[in-house]
N, C-alpha and C. Protein backbone atom coordinates (compact mmCIF):
# COMPACT_ATOMS: atom_id res chain seq x y z
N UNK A 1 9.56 1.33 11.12
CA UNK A 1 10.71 2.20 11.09
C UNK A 1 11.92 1.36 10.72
N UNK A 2 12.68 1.83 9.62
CA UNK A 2 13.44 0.81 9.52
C UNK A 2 14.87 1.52 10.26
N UNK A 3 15.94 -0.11 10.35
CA UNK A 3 17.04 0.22 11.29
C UNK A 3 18.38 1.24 11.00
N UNK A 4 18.24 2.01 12.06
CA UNK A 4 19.62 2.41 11.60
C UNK A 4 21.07 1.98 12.01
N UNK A 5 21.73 2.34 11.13
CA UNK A 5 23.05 1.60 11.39
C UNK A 5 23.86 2.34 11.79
N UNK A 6 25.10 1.26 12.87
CA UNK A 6 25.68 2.24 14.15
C UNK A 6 26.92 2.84 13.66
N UNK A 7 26.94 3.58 12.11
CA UNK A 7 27.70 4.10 11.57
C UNK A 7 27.24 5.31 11.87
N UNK A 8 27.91 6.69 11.86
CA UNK A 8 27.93 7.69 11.72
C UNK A 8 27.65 8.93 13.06
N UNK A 9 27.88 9.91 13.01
CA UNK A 9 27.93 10.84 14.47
C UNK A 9 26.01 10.51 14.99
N UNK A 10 26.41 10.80 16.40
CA UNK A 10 25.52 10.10 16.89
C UNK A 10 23.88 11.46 16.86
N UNK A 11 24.36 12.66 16.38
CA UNK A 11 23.39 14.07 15.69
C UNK A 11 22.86 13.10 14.80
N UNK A 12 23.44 12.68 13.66
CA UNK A 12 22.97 12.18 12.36
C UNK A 12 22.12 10.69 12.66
N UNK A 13 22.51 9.76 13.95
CA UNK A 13 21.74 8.62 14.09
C UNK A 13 20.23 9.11 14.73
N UNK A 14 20.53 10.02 16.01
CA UNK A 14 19.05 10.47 16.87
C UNK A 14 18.52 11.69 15.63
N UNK A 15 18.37 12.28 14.79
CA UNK A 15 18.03 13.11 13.43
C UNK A 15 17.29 11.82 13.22
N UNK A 16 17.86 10.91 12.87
CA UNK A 16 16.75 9.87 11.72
C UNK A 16 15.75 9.20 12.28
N UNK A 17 16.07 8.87 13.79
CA UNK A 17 14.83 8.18 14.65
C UNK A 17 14.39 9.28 14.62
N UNK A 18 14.39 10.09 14.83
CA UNK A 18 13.57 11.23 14.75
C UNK A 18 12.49 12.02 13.79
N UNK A 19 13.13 12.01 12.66
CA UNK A 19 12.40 12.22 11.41
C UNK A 19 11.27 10.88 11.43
N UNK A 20 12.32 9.55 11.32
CA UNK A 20 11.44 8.94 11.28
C UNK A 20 10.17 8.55 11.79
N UNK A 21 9.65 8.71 13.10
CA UNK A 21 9.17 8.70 14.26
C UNK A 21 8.07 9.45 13.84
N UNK A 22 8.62 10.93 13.64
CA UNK A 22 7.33 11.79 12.73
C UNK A 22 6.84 11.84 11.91
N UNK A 23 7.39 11.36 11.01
CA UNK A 23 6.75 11.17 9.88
C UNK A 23 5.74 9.54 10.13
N UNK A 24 6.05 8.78 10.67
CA UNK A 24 5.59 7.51 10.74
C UNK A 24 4.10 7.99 11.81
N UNK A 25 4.29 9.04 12.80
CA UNK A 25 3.23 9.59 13.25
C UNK A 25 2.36 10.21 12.25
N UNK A 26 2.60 10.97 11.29
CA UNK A 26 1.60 11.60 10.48
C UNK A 26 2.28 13.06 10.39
N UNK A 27 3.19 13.52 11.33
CA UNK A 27 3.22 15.09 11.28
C UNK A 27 4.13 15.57 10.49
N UNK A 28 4.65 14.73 9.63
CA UNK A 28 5.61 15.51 8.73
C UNK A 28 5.68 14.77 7.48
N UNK A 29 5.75 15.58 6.23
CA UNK A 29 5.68 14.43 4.98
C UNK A 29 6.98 13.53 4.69
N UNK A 30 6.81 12.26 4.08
CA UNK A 30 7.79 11.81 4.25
C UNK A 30 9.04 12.74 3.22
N UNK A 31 8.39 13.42 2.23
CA UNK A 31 9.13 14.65 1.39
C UNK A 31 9.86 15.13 1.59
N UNK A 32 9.70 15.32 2.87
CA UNK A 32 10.27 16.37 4.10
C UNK A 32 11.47 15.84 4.87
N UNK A 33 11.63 14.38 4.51
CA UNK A 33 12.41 13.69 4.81
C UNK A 33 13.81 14.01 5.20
N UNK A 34 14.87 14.10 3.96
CA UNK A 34 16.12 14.40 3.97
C UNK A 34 16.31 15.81 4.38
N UNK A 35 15.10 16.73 4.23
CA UNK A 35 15.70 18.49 4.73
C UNK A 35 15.45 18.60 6.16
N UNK A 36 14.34 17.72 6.88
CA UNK A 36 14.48 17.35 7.99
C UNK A 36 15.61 16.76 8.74
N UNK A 37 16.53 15.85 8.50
CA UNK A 37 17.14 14.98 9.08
C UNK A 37 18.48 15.91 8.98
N UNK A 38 18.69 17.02 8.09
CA UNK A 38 19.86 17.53 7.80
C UNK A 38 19.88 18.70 8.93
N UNK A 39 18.55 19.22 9.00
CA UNK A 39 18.20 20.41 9.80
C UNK A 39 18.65 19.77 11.44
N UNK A 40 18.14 18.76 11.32
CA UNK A 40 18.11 18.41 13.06
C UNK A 40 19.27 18.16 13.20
N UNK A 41 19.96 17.60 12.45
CA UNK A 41 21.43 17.04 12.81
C UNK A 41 22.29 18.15 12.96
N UNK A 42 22.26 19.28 12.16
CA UNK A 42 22.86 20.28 12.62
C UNK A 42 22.12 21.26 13.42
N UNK A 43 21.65 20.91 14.12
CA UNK A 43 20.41 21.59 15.13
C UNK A 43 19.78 23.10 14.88
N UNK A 44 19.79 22.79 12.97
CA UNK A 44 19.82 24.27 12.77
C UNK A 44 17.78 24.37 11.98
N UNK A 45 17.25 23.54 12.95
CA UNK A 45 15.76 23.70 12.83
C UNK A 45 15.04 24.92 13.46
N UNK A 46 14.21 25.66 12.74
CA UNK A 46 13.70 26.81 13.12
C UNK A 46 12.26 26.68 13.01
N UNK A 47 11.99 27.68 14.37
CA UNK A 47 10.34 27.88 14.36
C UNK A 47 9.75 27.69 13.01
N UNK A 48 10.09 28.20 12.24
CA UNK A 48 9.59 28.35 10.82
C UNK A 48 9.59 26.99 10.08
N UNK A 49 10.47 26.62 10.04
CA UNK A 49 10.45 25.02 9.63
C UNK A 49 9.82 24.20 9.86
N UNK A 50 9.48 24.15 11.15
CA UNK A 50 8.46 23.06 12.39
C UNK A 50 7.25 23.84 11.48
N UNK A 51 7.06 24.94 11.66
CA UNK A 51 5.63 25.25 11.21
C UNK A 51 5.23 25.09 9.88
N UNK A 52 5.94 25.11 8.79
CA UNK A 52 5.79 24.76 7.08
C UNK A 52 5.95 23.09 6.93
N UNK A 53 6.55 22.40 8.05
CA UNK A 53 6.79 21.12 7.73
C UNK A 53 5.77 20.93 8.96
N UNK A 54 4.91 20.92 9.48
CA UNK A 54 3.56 20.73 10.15
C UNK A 54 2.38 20.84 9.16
N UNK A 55 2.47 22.12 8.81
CA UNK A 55 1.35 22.60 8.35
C UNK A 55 0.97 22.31 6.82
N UNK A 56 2.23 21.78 6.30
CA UNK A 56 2.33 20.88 4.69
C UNK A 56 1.38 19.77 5.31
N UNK A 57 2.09 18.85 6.10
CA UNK A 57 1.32 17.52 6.27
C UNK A 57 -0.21 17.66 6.68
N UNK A 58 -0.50 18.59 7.91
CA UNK A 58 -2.04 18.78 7.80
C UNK A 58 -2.80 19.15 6.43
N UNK A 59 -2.50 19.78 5.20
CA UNK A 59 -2.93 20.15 4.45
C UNK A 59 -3.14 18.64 3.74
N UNK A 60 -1.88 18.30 3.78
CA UNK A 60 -1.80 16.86 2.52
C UNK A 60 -3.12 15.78 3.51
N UNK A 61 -2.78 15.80 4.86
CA UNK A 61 -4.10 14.93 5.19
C UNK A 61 -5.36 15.29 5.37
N UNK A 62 -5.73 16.73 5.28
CA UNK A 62 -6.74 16.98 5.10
C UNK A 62 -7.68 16.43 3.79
N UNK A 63 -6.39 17.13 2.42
CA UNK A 63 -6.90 16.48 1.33
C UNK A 63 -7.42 15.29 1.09
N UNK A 64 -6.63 14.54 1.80
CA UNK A 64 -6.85 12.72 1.36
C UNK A 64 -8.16 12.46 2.04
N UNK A 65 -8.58 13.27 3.18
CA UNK A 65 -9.69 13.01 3.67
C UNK A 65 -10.90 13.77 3.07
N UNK A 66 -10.80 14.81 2.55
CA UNK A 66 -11.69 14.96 1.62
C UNK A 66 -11.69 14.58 0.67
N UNK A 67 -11.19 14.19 0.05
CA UNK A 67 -11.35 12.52 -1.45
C UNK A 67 -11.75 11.43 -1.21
N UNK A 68 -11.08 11.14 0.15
CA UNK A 68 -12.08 9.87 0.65
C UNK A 68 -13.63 10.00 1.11
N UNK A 69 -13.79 10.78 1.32
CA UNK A 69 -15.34 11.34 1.05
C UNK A 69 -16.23 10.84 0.67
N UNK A 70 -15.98 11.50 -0.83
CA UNK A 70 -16.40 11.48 -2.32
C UNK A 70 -16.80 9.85 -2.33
């Protein structure tokens, strides 16, 4: 995870450990990145969001695991 710097409102610093955190877990693409970090910071994340930015990344790792398969 790389560092963040102790510039900016403290929504926008806990947003990026945050994104980052998940995505570095697996549950969110890193794609998902910047519309994530914008959403949380203005705490304007919705059921719906959590669930399309969940359910993207299970899809994308499903795939990779069925190619690795092969």
């Amino acid at each position: 995870m790389s560092s963040t710097p102790d510039t900016g409102a403290p929504n926008e610093r806990l947003a990026e450990i945050v994104a980052e955190a998940l995505i570095s877990a697996g549950l969110i693409q890193s794609s998902r990145l910047e519309d994530l970090k914008s959403k949380l910071a203005a705490g304007a994340a919705k059921a719906e969001d959590w669930r399309r930015w969940i359910e993207s990344a299970q899809r994308s790792s499903q795939r990779k695991g069925r190619s690795g398969d092969e």
